[in-house]
N, C-alpha and C. Protein backbone atom coordinates (compact mmCIF):
# COMPACT_ATOMS: atom_id res chain seq x y z
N UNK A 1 9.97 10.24 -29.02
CA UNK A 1 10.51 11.11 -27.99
C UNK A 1 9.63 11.02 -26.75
N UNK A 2 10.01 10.40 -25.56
CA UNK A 2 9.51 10.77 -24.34
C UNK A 2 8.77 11.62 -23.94
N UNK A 3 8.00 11.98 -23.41
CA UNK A 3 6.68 12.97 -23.14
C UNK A 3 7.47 13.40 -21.62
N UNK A 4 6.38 14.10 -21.21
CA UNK A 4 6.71 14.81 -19.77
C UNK A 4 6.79 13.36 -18.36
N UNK A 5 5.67 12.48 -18.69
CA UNK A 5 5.50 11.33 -17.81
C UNK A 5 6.20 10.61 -17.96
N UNK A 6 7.01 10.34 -19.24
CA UNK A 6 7.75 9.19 -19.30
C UNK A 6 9.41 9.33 -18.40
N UNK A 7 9.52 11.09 -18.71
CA UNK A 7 10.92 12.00 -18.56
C UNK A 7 10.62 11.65 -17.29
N UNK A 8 9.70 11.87 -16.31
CA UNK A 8 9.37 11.45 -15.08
C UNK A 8 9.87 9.96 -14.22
N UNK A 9 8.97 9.15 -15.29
CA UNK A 9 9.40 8.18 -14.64
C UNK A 9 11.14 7.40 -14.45
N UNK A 10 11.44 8.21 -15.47
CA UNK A 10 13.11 8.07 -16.02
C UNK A 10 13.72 8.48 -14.87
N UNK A 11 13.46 9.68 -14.23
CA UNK A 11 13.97 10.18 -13.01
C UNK A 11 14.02 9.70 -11.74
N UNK A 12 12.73 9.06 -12.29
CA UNK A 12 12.46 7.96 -11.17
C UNK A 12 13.13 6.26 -10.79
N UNK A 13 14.09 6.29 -12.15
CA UNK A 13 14.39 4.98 -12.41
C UNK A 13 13.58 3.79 -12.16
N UNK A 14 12.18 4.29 -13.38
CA UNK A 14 11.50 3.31 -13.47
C UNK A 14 11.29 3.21 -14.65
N UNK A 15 11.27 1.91 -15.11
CA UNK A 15 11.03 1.51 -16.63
C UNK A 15 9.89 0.81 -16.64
N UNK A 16 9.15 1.16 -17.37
CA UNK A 16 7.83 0.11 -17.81
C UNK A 16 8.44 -1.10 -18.92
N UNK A 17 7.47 -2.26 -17.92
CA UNK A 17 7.63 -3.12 -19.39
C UNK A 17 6.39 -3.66 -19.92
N UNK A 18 6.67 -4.66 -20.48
CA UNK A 18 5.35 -5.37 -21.36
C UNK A 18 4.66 -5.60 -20.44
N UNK A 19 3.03 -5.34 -20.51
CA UNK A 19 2.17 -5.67 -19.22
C UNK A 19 2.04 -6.79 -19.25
N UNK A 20 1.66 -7.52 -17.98
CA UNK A 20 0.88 -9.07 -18.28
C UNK A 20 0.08 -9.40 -18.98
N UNK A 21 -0.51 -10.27 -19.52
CA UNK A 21 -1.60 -10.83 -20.03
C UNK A 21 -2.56 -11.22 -19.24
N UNK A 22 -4.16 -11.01 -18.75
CA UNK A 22 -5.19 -11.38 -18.11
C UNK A 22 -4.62 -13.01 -18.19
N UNK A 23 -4.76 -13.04 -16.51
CA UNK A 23 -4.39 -15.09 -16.35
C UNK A 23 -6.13 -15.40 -16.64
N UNK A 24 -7.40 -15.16 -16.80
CA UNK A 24 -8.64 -15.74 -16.30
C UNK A 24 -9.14 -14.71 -17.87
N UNK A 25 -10.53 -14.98 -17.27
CA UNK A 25 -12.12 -14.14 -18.38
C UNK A 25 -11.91 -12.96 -18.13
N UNK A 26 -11.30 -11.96 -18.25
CA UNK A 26 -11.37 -10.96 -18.05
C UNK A 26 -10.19 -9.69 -18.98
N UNK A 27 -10.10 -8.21 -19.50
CA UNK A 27 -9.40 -7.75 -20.20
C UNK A 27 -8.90 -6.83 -19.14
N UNK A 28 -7.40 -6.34 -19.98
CA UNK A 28 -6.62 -5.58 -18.31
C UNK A 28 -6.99 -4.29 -18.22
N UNK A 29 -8.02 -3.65 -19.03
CA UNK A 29 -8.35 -2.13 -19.33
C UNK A 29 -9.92 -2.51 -20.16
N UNK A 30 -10.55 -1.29 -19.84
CA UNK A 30 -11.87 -0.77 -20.05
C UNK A 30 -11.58 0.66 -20.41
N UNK A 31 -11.91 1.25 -21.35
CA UNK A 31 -11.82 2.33 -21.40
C UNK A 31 -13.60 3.03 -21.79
N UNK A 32 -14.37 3.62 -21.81
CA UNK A 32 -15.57 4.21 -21.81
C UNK A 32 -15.53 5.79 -21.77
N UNK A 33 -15.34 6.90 -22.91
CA UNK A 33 -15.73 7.89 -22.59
C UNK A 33 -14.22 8.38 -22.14
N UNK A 34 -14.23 9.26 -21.49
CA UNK A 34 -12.95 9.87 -20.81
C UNK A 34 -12.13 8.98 -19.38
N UNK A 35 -12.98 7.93 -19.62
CA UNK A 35 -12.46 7.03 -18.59
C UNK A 35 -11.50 5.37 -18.38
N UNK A 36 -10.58 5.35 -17.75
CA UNK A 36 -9.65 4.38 -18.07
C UNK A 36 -9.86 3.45 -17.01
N UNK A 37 -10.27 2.33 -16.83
CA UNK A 37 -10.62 1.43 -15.59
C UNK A 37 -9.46 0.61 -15.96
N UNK A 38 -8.71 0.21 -15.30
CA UNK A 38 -7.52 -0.70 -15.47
C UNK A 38 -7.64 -1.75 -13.91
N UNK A 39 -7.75 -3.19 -14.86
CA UNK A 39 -7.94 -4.40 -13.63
C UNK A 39 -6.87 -4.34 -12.90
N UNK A 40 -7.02 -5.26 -11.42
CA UNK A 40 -6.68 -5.30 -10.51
C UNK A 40 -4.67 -5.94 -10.99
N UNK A 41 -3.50 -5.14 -10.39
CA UNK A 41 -2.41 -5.66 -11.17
C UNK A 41 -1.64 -6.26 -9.14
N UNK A 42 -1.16 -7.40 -9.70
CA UNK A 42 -0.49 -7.22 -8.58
C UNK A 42 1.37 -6.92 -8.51
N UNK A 43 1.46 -7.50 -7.49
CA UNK A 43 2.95 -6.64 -6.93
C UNK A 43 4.04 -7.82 -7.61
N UNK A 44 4.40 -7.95 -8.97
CA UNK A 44 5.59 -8.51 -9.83
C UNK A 44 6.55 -7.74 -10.67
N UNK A 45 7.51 -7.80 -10.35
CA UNK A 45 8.44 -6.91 -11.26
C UNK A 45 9.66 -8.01 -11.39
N UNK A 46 10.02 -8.02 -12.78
CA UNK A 46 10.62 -8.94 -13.31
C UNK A 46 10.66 -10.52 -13.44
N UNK A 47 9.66 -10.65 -13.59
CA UNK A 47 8.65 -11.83 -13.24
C UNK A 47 8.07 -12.25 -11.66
N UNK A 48 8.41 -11.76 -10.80
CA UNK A 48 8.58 -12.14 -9.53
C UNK A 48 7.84 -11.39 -8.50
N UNK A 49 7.54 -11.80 -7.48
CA UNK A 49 6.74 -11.32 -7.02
C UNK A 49 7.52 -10.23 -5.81
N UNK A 50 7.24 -9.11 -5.42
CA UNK A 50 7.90 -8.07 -4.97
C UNK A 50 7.98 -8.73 -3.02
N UNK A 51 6.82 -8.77 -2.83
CA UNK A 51 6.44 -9.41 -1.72
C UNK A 51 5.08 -10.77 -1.78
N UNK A 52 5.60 -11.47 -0.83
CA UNK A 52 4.86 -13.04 -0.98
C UNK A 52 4.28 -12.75 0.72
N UNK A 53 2.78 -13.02 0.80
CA UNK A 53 2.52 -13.54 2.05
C UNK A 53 1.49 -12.47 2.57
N UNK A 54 1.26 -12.47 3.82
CA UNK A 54 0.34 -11.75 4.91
C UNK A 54 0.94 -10.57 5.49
N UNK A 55 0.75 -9.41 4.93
CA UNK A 55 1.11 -8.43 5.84
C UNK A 55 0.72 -8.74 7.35
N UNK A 56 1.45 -8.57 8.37
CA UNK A 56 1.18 -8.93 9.34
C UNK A 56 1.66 -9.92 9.99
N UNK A 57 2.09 -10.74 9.33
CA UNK A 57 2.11 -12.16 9.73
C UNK A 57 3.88 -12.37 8.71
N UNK A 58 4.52 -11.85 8.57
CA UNK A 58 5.50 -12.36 8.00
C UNK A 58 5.56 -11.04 6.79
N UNK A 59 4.92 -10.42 6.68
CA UNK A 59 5.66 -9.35 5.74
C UNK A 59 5.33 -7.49 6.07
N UNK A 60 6.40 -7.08 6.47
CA UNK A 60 7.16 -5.80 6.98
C UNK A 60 5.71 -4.81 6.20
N UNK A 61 5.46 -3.72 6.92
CA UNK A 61 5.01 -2.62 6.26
C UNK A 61 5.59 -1.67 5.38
N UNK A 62 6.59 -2.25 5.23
CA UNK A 62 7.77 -1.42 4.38
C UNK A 62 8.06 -1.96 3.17
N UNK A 63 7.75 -3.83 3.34
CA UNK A 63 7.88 -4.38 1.86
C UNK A 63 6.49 -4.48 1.38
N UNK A 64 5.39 -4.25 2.09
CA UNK A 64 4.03 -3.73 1.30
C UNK A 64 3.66 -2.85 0.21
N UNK A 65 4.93 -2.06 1.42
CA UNK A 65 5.42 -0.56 0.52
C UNK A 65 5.43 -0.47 -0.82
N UNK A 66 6.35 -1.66 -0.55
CA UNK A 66 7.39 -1.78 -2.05
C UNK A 66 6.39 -2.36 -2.81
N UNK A 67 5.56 -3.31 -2.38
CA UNK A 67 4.87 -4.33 -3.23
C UNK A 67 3.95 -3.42 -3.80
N UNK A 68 3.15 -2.35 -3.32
CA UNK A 68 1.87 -1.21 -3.42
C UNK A 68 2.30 -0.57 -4.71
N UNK A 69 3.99 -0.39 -4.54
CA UNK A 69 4.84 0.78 -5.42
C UNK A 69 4.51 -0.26 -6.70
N UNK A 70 5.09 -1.52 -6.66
CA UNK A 70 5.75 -2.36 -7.94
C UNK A 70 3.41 -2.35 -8.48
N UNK A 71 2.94 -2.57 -7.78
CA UNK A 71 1.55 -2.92 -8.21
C UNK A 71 1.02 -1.36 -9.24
N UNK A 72 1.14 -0.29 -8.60
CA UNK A 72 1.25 1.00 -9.29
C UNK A 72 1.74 1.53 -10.63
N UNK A 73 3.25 0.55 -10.76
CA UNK A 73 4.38 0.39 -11.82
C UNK A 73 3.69 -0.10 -13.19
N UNK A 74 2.79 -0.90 -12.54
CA UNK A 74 1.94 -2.22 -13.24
C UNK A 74 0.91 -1.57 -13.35
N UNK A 75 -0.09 -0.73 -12.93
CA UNK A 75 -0.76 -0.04 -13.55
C UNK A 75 -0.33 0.83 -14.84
N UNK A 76 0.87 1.70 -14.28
CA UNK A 76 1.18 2.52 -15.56
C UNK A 76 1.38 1.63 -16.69
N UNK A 77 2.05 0.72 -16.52
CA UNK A 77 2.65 -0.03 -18.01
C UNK A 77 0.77 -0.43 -18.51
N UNK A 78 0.21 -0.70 -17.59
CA UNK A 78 -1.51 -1.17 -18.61
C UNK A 78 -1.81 0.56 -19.05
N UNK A 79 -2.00 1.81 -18.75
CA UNK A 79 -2.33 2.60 -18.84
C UNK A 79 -1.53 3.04 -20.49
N UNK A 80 -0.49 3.01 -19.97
CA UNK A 80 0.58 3.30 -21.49
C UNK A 80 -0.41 2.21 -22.43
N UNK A 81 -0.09 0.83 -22.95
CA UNK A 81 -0.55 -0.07 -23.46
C UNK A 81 -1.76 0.52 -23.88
N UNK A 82 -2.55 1.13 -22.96
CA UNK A 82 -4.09 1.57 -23.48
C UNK A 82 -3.97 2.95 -24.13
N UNK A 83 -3.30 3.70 -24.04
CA UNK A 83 -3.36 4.61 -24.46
C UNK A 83 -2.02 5.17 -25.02
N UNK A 84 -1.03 4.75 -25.13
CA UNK A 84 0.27 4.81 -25.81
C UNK A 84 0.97 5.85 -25.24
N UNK A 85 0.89 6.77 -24.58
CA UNK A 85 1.03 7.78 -24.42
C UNK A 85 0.46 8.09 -22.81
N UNK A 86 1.80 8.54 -21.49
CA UNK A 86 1.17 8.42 -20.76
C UNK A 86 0.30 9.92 -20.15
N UNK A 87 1.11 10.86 -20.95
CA UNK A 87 0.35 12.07 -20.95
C UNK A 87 -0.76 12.58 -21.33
N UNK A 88 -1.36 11.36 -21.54
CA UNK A 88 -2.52 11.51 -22.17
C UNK A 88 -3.44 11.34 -21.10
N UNK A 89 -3.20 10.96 -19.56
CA UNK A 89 -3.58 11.02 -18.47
C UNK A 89 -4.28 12.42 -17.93
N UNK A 90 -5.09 12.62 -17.62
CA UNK A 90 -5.65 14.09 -17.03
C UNK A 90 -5.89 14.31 -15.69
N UNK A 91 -6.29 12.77 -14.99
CA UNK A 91 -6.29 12.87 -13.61
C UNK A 91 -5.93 11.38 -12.94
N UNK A 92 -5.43 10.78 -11.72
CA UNK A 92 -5.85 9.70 -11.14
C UNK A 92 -6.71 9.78 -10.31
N UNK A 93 -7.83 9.43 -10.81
CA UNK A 93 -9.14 9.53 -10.21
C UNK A 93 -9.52 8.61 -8.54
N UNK A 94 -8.86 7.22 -9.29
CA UNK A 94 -8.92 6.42 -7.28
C UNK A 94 -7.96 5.13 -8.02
N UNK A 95 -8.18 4.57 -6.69
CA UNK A 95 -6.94 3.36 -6.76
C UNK A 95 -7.74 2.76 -6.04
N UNK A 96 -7.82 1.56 -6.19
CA UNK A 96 -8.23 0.53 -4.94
C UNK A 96 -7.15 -0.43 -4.56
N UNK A 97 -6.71 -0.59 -3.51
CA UNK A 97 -6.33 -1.38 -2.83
C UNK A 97 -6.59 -2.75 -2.26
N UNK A 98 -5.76 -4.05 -2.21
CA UNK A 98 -6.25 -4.86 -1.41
C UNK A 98 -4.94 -5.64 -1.17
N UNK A 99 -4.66 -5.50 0.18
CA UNK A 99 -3.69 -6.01 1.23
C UNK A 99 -4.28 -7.22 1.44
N UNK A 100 -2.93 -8.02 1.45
CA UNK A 100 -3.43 -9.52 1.57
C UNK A 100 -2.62 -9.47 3.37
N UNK A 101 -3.83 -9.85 4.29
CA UNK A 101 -3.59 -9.23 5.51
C UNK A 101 -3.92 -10.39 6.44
N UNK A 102 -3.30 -10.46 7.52
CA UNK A 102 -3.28 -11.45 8.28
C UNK A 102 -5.00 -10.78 9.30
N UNK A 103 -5.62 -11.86 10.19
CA UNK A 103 -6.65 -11.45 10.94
C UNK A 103 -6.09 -10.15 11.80
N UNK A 104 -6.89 -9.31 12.24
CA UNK A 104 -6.58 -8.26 12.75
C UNK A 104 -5.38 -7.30 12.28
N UNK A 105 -5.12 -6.92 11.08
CA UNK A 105 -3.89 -6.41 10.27
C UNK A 105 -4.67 -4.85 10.45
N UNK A 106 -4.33 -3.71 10.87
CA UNK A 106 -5.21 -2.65 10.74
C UNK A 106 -4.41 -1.32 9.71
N UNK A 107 -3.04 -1.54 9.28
CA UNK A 107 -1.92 -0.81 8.58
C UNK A 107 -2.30 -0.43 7.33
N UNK A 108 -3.60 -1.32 6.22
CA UNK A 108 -3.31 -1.33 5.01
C UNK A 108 -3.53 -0.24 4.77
N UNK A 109 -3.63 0.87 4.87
CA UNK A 109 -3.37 2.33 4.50
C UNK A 109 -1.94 2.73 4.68
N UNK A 110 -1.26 2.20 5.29
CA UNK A 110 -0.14 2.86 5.34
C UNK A 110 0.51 1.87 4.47
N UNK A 111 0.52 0.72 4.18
CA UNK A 111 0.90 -0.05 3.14
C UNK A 111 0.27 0.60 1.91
N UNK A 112 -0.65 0.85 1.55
CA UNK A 112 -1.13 1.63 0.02
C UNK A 112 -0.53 2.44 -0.30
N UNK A 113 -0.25 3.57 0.59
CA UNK A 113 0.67 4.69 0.58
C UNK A 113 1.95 4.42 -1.00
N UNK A 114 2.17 3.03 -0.55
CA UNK A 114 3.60 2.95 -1.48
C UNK A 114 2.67 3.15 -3.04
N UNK A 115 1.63 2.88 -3.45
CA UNK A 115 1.21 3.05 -4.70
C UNK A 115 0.44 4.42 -5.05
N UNK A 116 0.16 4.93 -3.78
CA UNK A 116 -0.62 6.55 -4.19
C UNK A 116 0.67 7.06 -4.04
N UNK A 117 1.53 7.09 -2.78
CA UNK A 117 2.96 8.19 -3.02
C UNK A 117 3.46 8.15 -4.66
N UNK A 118 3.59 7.07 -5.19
CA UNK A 118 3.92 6.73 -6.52
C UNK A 118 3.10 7.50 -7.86
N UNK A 119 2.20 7.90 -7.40
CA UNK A 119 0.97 8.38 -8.68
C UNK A 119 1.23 9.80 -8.47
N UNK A 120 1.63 10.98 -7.06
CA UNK A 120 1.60 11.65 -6.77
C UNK A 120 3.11 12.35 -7.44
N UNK A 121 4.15 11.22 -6.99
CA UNK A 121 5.78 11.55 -7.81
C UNK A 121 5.40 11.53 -8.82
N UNK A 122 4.65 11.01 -9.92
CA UNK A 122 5.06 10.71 -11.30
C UNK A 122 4.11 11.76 -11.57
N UNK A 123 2.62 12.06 -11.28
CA UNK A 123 1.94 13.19 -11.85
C UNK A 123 1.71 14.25 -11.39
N UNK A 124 2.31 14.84 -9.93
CA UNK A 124 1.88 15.97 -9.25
C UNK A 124 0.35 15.98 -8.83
N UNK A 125 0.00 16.92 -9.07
CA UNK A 125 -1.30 16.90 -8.88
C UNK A 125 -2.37 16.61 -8.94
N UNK A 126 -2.03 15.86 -10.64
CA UNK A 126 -2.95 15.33 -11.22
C UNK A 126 -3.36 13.95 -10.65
N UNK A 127 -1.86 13.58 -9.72
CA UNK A 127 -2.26 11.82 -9.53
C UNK A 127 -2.70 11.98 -7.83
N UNK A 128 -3.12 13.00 -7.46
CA UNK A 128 -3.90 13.17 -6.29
C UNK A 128 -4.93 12.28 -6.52
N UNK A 129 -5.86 11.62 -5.75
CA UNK A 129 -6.48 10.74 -5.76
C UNK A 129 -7.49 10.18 -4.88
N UNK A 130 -9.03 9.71 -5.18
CA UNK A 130 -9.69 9.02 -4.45
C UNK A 130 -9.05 7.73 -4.05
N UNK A 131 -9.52 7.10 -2.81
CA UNK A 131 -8.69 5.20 -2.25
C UNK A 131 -9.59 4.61 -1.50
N UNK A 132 -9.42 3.25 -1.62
CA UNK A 132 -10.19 2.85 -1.27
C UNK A 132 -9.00 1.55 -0.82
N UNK A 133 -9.02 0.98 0.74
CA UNK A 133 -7.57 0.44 0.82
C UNK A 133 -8.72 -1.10 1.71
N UNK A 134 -8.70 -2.29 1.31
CA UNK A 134 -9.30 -3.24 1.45
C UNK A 134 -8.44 -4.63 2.16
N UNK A 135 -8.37 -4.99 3.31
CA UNK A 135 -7.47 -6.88 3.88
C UNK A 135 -7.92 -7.69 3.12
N UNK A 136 -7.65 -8.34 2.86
CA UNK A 136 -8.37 -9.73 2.27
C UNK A 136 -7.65 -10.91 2.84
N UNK A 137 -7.97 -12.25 2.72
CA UNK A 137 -7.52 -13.22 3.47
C UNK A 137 -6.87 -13.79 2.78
N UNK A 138 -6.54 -13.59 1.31
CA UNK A 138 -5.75 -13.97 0.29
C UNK A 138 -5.57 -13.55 -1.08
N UNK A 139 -4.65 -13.19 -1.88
CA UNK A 139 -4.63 -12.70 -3.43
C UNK A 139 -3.96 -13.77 -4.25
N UNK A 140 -3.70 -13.71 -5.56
CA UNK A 140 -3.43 -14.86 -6.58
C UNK A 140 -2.06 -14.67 -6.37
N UNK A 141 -1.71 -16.00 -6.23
CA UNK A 141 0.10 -16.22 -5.96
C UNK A 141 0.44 -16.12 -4.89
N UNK A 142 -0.40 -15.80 -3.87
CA UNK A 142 -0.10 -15.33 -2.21
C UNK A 142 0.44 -14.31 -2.86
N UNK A 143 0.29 -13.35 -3.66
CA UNK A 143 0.85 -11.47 -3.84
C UNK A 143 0.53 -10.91 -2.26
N UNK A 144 1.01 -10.21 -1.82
CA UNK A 144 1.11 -9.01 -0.73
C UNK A 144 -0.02 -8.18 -1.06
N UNK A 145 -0.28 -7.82 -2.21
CA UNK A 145 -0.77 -6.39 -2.99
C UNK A 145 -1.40 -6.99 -4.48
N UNK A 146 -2.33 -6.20 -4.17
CA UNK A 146 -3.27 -5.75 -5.83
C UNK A 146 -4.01 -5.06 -6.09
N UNK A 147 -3.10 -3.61 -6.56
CA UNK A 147 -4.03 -2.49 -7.03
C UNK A 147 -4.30 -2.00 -8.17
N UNK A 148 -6.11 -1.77 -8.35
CA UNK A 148 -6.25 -1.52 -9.60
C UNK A 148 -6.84 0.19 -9.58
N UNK A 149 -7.19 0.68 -10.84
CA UNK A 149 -7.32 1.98 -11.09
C UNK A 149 -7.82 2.31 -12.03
N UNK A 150 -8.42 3.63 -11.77
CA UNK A 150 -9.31 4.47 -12.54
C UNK A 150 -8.44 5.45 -12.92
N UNK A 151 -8.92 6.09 -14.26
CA UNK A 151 -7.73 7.65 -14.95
C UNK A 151 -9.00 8.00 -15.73
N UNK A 152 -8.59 9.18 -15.84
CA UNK A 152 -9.60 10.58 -16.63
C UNK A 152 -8.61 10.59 -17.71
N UNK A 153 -8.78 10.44 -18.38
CA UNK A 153 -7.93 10.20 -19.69
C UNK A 153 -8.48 11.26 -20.98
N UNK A 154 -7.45 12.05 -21.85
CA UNK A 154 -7.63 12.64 -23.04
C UNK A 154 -7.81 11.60 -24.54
């Protein structure tokens, strides 16, 4: 039976699916103590990538949006996976961000937006949040977006 987060995301017409598998040396979750570190996910939903390219330079602040949202999506599905259960969440502690941004791109906060607005719908209060919103000159696949995250977890 669905929990309160899942009834949520239902409302939201969002479905989690199977997370990715780490492409490199690395695992998609750390957990330590009351704490959930979940690696960097980027912006793919249904195999595909949400947005391709340089904010700035060929991709809209609006499909960042989207890409920030689908990267967020992709957190929850690693968060579930780690902990089966997404109510088992107690806080979203921070998110980091990194906009794949053309030279002089100064928006990526308002592009992140699409993955904190997202933590905020699905948990209220709880997915209030520290950020940390980063350009970079490139991400894996040319992704738009790759955000990873911290949770206070039960």
């Amino acid at each position: 039976m669905p929990g309160t987060v899942e009834k949520k995301l239902s409302e939201l017409g969002i479905v989690l699916t199977e997370p990715a598998a780490p492409v490199a040396n690395y695992v998609p979750f750390v957990r330590t103590g009351r704490l959930l570190m979940v690696s960097g996910q980027i912006c793919v939903d249904a195999g595909k990538l949400v947005a391709k390219g340089q904010l700035g330079a060929g991709v809209s602040i609006e499909d960042g949006q989207k890409a920030a949202r689908a990267c967020a999506v992709n957190l929850l599905a690693q968060v579930k996976a780690a902990l089966g259960d997404l109510d088992k969440v107690l806080r979203v502690v921070r998110l980091g961000g990194f906009v794949n941004a053309a030279p002089g791109f100064t928006d990526g906060p308002k592009v992140m937006n699409g993955a904190s607005d997202l933590m905020v719908a699905v948990f209220g209060e709880k997915g209030k949040h520290a950020r940390t919103t980063v350009g970079v000159s490139a991400l894996p696949l040319d992704a738009a977006m790759e955000v990873e995250g911290l949770f206070e977890v039960s």
